[in-house]
Protein backbone atom coordinates (compact mmCIF):
# COMPACT_ATOMS: atom_id res chain seq x y z
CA UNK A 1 0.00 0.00 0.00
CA UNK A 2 1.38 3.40 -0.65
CA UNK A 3 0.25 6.63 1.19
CA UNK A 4 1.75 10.20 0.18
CA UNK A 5 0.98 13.69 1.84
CA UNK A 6 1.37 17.14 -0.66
CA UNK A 7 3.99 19.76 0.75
CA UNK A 8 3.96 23.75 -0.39
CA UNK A 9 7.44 25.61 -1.03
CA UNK A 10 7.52 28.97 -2.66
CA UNK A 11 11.06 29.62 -3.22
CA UNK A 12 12.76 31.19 -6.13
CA UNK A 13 15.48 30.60 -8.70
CA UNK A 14 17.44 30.93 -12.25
CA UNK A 15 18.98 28.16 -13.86
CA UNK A 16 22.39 29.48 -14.96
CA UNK A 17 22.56 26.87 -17.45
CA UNK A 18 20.38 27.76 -19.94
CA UNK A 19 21.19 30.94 -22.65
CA UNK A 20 20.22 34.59 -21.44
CA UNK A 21 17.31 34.85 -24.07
CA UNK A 22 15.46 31.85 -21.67
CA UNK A 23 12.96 33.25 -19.43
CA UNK A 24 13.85 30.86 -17.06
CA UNK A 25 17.63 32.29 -16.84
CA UNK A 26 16.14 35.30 -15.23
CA UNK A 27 15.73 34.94 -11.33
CA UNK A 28 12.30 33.88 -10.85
CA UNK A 29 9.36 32.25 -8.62
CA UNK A 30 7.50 29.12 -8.17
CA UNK A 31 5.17 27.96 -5.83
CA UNK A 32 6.53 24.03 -5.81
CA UNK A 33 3.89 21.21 -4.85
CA UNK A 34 5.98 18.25 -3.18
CA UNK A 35 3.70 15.12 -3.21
CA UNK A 36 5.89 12.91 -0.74
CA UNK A 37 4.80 8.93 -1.16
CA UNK A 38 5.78 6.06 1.96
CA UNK A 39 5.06 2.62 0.67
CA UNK A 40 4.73 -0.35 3.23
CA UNK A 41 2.78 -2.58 4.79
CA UNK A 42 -0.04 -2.24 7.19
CA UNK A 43 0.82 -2.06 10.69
CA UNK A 44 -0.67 -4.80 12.09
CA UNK A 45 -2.06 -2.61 15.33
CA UNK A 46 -1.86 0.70 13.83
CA UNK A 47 -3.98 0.02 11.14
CA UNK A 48 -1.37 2.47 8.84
CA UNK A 49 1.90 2.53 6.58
CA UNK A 50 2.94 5.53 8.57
CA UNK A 51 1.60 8.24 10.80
CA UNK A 52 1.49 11.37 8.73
CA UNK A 53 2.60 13.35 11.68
CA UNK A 54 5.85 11.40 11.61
CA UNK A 55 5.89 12.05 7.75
CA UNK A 56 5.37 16.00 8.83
CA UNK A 57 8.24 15.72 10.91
CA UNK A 58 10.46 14.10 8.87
CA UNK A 59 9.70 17.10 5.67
CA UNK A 60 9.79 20.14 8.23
CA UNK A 61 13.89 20.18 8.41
CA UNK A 62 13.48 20.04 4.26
CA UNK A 63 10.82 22.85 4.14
CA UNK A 64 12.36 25.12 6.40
CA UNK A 65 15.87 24.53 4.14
CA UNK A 66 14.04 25.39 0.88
CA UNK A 67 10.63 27.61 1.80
CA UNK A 68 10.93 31.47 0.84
CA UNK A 69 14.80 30.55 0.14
CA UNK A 70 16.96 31.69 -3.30
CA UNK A 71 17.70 27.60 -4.35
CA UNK A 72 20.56 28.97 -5.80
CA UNK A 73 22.26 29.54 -2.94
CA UNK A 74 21.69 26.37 -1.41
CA UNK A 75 24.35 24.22 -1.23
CA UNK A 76 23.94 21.45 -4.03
CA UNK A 77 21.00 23.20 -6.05
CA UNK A 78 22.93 25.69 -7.59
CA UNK A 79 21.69 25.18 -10.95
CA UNK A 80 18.04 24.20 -9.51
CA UNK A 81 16.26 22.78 -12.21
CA UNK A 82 13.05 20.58 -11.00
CA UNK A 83 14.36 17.42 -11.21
CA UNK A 84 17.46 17.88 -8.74
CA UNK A 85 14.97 19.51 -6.48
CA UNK A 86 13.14 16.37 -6.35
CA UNK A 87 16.93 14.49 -5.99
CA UNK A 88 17.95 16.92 -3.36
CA UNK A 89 14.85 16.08 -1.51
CA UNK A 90 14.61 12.59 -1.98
CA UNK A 91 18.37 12.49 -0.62
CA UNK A 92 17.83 13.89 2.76
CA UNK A 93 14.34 12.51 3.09
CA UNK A 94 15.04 8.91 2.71
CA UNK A 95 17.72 8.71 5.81
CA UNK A 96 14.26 9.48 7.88
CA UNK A 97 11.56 7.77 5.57
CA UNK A 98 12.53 3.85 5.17
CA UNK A 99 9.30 3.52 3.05
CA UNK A 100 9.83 6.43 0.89
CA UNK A 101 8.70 5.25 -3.06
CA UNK A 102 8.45 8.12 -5.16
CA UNK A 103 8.80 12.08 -5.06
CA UNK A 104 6.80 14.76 -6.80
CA UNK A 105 7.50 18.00 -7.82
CA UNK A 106 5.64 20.32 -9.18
CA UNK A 107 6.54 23.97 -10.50
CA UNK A 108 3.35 24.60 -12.05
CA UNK A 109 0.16 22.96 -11.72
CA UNK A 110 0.80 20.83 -15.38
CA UNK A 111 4.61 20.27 -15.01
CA UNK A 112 6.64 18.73 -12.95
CA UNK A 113 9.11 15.42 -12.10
CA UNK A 114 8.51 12.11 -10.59
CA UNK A 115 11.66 10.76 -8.70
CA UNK A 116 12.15 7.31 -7.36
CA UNK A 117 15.71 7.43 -6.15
């Protein structure tokens, strides 16, 4: 069974990377949705994969790191495209999550990146 709870950053960013004429080169704003997904097995008392206030816990270190923050100047998203957002996550996450299957991240409501280590 898999279980996942949705996470709001607003942060901004450029990505250096990409030629001056991009918009996206230009510093810039997104309101990310982080869908967070914990697969297991059913506790056999608890009824649950995982208490979602233990999931909560386990994001808050990551949201404080990355909510109303440049990304740029965060040590290992310095070009901060979607995709190593959702590695960058996933890679400080997991250590707390032993369930963790899959990470979403959205920069707009129709795009985003599905990570799965």
């Amino acid at each position: 069974m898999e279980i996942f709870n949705i996470y709001q950053i607003d942060a901004a960013r450029r990505l250096p990377c990409l030629p001056e004429s991009h918009p996206c080169s230009r510093v810039h704003g997104h309101t990310f949705q982080v869908e967070v997904f914990v697969e297991g097995e059913l506790g056999e008392e608890s009824g649950w994969v995982m208490d979602f206030a233990d999931l909560d816990a386990a994001f808050s270190p990551i949201r404080e790191a990355l909510d109303h923050r440049y990304l740029n100047d965060i040590s290992g998203l310095e070009n901060p495209t979607t995709e190593r957002l959702a590695q960058w996550i996933w890679e400080r996450l997991k250590p707390a999550v032993s369930g963790l299957s899959r990470i979403v991240v959205r920069e707009t409501p129709r795009s985003g990146c599905v990570y799965s280590g």
